[in-house]
N, C-alpha and C. Protein backbone atom coordinates (compact mmCIF):
# COMPACT_ATOMS: atom_id res chain seq x y z
N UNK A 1 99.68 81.85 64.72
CA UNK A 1 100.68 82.52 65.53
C UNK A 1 99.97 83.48 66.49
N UNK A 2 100.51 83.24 67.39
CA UNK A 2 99.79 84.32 68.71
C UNK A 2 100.90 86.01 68.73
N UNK A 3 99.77 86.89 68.74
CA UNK A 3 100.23 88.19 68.66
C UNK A 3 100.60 88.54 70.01
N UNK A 4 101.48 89.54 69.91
CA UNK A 4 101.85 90.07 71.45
C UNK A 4 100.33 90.73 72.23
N UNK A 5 99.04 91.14 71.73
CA UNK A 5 98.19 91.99 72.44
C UNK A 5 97.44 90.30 72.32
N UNK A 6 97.05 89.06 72.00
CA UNK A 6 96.70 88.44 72.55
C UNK A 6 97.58 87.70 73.51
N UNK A 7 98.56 87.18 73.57
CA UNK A 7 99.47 87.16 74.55
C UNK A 7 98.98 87.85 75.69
N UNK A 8 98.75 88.93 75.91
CA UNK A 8 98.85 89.70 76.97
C UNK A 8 97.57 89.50 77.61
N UNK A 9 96.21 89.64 76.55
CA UNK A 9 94.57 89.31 77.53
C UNK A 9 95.19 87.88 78.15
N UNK A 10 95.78 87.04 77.38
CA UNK A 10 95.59 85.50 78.30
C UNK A 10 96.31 85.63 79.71
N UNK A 11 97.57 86.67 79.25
CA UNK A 11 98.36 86.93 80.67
C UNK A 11 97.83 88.08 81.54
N UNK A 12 97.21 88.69 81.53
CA UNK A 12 95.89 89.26 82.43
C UNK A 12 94.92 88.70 82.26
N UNK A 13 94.45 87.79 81.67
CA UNK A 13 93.01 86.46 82.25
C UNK A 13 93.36 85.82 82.84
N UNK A 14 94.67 85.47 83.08
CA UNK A 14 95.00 84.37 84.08
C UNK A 14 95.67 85.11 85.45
N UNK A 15 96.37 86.47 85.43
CA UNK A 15 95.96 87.31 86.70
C UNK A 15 95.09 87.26 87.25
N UNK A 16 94.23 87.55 86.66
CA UNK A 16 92.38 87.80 87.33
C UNK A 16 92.01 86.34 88.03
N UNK A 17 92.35 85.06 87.37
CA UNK A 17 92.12 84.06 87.85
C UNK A 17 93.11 83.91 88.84
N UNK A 18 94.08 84.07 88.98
CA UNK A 18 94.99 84.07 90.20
C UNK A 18 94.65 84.51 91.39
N UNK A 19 94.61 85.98 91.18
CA UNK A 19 93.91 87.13 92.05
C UNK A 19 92.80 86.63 92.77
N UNK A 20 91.68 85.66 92.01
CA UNK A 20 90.03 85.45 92.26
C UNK A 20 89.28 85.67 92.01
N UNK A 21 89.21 86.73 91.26
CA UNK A 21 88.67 87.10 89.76
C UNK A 21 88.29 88.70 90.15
N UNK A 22 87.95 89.35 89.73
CA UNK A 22 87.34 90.68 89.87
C UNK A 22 85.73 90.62 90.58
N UNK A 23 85.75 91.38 91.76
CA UNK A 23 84.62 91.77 92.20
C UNK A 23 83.94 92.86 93.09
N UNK A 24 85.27 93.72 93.12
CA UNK A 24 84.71 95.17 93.32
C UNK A 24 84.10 95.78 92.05
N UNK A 25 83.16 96.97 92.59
CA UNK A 25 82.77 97.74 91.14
C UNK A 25 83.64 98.60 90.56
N UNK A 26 83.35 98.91 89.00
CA UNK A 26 84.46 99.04 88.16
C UNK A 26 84.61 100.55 88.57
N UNK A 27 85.64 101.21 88.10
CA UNK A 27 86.23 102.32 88.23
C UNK A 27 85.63 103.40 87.18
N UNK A 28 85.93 104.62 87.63
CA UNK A 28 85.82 105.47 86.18
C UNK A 28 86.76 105.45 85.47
N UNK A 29 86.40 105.89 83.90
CA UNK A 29 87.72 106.42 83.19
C UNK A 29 88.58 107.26 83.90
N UNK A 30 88.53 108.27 84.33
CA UNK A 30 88.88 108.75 85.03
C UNK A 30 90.28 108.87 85.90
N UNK A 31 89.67 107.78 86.85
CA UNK A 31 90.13 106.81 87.95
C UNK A 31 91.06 106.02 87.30
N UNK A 32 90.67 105.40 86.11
CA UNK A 32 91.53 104.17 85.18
C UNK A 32 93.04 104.94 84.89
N UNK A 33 92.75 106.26 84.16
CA UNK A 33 93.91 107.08 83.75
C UNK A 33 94.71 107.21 84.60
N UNK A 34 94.35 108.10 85.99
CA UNK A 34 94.76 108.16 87.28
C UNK A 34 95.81 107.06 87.52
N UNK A 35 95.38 105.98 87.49
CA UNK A 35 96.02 104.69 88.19
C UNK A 35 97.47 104.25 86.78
N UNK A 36 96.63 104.52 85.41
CA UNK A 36 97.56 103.71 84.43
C UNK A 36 99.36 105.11 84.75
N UNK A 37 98.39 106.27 84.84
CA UNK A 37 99.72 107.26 84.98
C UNK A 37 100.71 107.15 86.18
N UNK A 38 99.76 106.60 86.88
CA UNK A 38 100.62 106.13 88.55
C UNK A 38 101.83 104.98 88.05
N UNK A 39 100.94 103.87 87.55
CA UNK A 39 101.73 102.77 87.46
C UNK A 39 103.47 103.29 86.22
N UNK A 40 102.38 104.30 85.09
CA UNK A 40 103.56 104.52 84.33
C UNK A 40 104.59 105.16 84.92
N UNK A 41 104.51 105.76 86.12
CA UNK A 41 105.35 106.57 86.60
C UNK A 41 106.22 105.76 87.56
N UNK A 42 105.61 104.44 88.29
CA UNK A 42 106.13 103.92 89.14
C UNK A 42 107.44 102.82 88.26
N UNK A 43 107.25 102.79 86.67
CA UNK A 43 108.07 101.98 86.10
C UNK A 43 109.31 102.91 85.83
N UNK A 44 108.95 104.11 85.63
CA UNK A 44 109.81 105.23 84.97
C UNK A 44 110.95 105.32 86.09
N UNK A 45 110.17 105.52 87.59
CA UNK A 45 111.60 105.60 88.82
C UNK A 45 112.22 104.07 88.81
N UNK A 46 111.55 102.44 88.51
CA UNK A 46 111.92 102.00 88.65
C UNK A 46 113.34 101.58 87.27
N UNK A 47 112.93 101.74 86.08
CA UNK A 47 113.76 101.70 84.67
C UNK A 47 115.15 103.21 85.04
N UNK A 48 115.09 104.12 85.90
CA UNK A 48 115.58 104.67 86.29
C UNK A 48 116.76 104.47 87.30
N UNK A 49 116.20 103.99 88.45
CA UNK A 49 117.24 103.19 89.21
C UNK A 49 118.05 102.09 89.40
N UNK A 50 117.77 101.83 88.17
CA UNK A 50 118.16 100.58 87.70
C UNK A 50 120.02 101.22 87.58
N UNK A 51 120.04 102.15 87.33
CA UNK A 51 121.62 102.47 87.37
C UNK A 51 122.27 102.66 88.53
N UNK A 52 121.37 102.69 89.42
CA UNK A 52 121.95 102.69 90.88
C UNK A 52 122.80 101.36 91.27
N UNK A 53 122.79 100.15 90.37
CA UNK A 53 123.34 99.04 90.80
C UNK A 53 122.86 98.73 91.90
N UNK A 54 121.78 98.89 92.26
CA UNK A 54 121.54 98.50 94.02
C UNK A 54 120.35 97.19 93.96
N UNK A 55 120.63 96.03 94.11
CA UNK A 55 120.19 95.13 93.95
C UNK A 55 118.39 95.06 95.01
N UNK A 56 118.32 95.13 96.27
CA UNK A 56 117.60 95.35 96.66
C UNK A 56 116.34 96.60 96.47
N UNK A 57 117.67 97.65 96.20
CA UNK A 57 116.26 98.60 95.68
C UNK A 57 115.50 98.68 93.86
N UNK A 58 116.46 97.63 92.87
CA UNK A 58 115.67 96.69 91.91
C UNK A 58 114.75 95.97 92.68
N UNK A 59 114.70 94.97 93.33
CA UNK A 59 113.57 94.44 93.88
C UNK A 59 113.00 94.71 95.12
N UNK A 60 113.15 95.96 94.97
CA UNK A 60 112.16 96.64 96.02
C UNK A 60 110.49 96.88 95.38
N UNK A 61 110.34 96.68 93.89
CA UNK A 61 109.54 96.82 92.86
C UNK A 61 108.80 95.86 92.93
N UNK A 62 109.25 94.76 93.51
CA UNK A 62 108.51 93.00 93.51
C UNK A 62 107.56 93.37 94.66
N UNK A 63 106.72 92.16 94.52
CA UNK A 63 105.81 91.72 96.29
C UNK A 63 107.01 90.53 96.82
N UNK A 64 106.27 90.28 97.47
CA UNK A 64 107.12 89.56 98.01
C UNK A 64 107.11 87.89 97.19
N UNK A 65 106.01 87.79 96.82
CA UNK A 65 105.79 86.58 96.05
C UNK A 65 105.84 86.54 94.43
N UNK A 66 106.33 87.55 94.36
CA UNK A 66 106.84 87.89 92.82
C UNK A 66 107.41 86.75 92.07
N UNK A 67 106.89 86.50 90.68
CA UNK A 67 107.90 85.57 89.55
C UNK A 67 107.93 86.23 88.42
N UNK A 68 109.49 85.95 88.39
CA UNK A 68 110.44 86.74 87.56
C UNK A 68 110.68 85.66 86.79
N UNK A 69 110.66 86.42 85.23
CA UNK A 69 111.25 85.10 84.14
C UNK A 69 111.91 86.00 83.18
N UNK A 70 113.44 85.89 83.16
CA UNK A 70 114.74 86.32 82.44
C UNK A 70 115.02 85.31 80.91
N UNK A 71 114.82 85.21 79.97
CA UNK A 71 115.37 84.74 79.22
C UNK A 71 117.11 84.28 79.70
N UNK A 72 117.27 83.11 80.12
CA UNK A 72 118.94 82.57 79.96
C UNK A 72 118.47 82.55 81.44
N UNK A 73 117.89 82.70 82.28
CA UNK A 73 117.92 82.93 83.71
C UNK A 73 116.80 81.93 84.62
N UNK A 74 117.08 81.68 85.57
CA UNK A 74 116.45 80.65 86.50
C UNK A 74 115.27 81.51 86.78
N UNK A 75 113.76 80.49 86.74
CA UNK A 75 112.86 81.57 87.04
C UNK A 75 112.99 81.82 89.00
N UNK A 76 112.54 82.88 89.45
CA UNK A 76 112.85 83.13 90.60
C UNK A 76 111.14 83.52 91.27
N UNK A 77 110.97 82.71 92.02
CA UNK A 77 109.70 82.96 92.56
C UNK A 77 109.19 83.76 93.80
N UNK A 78 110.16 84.84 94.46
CA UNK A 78 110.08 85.59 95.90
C UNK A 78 111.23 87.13 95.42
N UNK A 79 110.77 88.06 96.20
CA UNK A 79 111.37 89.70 95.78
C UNK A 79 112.83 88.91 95.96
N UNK A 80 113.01 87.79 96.98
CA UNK A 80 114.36 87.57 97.78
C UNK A 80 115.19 87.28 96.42
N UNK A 81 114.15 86.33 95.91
CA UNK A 81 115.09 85.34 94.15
C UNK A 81 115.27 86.42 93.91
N UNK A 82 114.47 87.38 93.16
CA UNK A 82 114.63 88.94 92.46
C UNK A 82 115.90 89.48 92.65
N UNK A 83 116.21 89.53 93.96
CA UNK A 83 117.29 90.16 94.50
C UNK A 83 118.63 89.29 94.69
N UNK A 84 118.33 88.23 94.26
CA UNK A 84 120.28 87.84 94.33
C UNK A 84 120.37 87.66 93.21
N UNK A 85 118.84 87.72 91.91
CA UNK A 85 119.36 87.87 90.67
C UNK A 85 119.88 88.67 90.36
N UNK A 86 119.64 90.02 90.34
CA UNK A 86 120.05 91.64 90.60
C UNK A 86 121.28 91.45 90.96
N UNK A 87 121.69 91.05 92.31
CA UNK A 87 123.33 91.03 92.36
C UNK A 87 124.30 90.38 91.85
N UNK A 88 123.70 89.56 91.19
CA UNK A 88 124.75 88.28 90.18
C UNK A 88 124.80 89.50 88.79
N UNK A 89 123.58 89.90 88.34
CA UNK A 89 123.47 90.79 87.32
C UNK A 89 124.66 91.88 87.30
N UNK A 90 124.43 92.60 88.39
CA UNK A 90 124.83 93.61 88.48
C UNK A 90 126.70 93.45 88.92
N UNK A 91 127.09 92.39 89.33
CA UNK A 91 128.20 92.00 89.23
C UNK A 91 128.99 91.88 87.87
N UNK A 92 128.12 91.99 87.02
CA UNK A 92 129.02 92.30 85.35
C UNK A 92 129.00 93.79 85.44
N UNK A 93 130.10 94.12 84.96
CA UNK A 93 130.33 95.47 84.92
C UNK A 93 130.00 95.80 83.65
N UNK A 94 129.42 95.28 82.59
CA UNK A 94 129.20 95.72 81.57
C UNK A 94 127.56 95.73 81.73
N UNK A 95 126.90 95.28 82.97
CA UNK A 95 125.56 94.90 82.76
C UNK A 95 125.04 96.66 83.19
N UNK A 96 123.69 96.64 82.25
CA UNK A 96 123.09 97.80 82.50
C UNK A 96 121.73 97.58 81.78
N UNK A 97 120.44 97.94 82.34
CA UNK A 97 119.06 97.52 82.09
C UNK A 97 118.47 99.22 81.63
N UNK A 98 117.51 99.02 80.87
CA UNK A 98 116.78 100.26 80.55
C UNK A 98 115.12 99.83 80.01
N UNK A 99 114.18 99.82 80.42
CA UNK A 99 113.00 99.44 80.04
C UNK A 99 111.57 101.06 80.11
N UNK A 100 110.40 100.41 79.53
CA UNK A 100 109.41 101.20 79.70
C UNK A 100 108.69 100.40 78.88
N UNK A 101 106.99 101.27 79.24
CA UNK A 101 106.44 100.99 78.81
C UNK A 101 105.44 101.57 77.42
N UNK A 102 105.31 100.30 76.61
CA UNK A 102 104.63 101.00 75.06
C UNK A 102 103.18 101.37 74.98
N UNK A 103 102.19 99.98 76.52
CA UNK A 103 100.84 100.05 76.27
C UNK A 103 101.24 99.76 78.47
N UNK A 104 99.92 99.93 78.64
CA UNK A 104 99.15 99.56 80.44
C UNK A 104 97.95 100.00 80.13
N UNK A 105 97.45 99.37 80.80
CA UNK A 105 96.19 99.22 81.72
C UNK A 105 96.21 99.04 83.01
N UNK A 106 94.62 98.84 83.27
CA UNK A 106 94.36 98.28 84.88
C UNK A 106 92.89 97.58 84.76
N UNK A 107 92.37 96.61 86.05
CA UNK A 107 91.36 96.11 85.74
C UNK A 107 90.25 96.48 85.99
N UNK A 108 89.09 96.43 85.79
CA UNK A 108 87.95 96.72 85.93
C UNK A 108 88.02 97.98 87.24
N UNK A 109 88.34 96.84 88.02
CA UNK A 109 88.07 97.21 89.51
C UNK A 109 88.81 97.89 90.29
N UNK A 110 90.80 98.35 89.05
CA UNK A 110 91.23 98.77 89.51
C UNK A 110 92.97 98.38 90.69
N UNK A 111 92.11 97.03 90.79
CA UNK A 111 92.93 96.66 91.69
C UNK A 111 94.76 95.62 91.17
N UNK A 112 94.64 95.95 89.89
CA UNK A 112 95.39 95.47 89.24
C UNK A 112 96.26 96.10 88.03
N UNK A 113 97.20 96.23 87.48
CA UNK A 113 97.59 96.89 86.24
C UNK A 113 98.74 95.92 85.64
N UNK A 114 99.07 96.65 84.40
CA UNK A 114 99.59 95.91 83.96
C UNK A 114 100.31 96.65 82.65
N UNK A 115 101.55 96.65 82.32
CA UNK A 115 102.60 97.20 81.49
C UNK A 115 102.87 96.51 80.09
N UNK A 116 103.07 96.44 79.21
CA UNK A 116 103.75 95.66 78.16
C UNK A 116 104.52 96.93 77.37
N UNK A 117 106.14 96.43 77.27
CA UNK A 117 106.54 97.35 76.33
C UNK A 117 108.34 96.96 76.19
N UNK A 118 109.27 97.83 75.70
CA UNK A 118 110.72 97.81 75.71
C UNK A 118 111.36 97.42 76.18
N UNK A 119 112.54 97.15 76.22
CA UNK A 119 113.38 96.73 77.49
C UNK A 119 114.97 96.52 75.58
N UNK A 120 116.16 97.08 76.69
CA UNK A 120 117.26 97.54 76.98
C UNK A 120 118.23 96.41 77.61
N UNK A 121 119.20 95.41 77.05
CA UNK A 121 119.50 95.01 78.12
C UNK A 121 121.34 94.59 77.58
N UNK A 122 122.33 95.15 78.29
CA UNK A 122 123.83 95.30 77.68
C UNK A 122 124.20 94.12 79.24
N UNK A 123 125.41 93.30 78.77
CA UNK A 123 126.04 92.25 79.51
C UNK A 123 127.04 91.68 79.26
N UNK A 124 127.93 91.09 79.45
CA UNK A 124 129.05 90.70 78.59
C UNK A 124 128.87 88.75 78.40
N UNK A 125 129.04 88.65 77.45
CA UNK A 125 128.90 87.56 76.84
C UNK A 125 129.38 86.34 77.60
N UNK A 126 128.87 85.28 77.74
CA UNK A 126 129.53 84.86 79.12
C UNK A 126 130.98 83.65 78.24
N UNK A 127 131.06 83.44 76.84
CA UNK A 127 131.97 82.74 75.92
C UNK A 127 133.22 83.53 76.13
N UNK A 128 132.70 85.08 75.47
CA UNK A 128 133.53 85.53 75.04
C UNK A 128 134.05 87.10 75.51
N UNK A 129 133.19 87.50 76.57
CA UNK A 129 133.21 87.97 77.76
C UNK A 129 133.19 89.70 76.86
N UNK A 130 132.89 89.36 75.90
CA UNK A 130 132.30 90.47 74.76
C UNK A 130 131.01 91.67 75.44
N UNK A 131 131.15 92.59 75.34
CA UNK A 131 129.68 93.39 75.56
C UNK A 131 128.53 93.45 74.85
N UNK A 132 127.46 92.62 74.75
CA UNK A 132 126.66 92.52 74.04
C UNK A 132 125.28 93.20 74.57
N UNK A 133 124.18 93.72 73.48
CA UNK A 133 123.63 94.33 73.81
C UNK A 133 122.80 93.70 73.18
N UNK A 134 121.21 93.91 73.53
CA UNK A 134 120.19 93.05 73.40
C UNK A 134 118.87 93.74 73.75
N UNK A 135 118.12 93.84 72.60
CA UNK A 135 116.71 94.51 72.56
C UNK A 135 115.11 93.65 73.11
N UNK A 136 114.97 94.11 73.83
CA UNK A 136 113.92 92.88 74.16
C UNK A 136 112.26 93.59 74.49
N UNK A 137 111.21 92.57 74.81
CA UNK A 137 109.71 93.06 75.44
C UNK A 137 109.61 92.31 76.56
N UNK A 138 108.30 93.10 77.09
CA UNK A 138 108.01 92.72 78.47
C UNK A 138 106.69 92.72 78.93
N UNK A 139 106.47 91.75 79.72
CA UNK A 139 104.97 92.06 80.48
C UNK A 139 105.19 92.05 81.78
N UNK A 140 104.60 92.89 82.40
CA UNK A 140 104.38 93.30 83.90
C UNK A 140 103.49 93.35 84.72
N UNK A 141 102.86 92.31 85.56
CA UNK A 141 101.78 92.69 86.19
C UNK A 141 101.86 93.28 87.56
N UNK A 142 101.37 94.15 88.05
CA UNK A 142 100.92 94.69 89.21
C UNK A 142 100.15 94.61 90.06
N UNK A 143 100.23 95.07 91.39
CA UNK A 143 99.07 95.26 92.45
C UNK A 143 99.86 96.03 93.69
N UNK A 144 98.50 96.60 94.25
CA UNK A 144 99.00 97.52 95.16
C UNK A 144 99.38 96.88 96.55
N UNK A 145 100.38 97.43 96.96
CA UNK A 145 100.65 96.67 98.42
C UNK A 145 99.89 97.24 99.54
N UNK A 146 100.05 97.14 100.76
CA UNK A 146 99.53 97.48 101.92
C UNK A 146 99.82 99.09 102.04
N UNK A 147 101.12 99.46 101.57
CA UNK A 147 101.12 101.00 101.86
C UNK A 147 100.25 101.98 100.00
N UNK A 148 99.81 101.24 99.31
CA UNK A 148 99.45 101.91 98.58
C UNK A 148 100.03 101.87 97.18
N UNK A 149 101.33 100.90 97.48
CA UNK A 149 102.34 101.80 95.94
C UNK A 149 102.22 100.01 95.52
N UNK A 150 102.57 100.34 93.69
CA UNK A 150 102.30 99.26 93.13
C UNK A 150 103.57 98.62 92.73
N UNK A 151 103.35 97.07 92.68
CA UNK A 151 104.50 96.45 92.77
C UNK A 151 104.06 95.05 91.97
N UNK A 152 105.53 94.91 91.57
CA UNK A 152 105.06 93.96 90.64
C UNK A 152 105.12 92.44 91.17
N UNK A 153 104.00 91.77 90.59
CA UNK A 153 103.99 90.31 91.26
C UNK A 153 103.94 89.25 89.95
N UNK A 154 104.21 89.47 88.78
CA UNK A 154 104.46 88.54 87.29
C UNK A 154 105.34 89.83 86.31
N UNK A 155 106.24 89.11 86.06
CA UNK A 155 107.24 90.13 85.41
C UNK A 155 108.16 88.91 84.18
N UNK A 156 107.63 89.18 83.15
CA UNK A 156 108.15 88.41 81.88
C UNK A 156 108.94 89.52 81.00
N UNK A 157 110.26 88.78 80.10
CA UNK A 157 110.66 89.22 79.58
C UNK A 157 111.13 88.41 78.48
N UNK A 158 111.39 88.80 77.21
CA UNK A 158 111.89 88.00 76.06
C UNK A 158 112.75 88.64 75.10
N UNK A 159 113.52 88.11 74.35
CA UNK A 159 114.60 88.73 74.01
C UNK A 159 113.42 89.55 71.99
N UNK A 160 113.77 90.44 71.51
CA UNK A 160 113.44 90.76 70.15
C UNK A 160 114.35 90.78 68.87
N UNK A 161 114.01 90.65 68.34
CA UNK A 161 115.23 91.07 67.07
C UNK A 161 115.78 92.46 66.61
């Protein structure tokens, strides 16, 4: 059986291979903290606004080439998919999201991070139109965009017991 912290090196080994692999020089500790507190903070406004109902500024968090994978949900491969998922979502009035993170990192070089942790997720049942609520985990990968701020470009989620 595969553990959730191996799970996660294969899903940041295969970032890195995506990416092209790492080849700037590595960062300090330092620098590493710096960046993991950035990223934790950039999930905290995003698990935050999530009550705003505002579909676009949920995937304002994506790149543009972002893939999103929802348990029950079509995977969506662009911020655009992100965002009419968000509004189908957010069209249940019972729907409401709450996430964070338990562990992050970043890579060597910095140029990458990455979240695994909680997630929160209430909806109404689509049978029985019931409010159901549902505990789940997550992996998140990151990278910085052109203006600096980090955004996510692999975003998994699965339901827990």
């Amino acid at each position: 059986m595969i553990n959730n912290r191996m799970l996660l090196i294969a899903v940041a080994a295969g970032a890195v291979f995506i990416a092209g692999g790492v080849s700037a020089a590595p960062i300090s500790k330092a620098e590493s903290a710096k960046l993991i507190a950035a990223v934790k903070a950039t999930e905290a406004r995003w698990s935050s606004e999530t009550k705003s109902k505002d579909p676009a500024k949920f995937a304002s968090y994506y790149t543009d080439d972002a893939t999103v994978m929802n348990p029950g949900s079509a995977v969506t491969h662009t911020r655009a998919g992100a965002e009419a998922a968000m509004k189908q979502a957010y069209a249940d009035p019972n729907f409401s999201l709450s996430f964070g993170p338990d562990e992050a990192g970043v890579s060597p070089d910095g140029a990458m991070a990455w979240t695994q942790g909680h997630c929160v997720v209430t909806q109404s049942d689509p049978g029985t139109h019931a409010k159901v609520t549902q505990n789940c985990s997550y992996v998140t990968l990151y990278r910085k965009d052109a203006s600096g701020a980090w955004k996510s470009f692999q975003d998994i989620s699965t339901p827990t017991p």
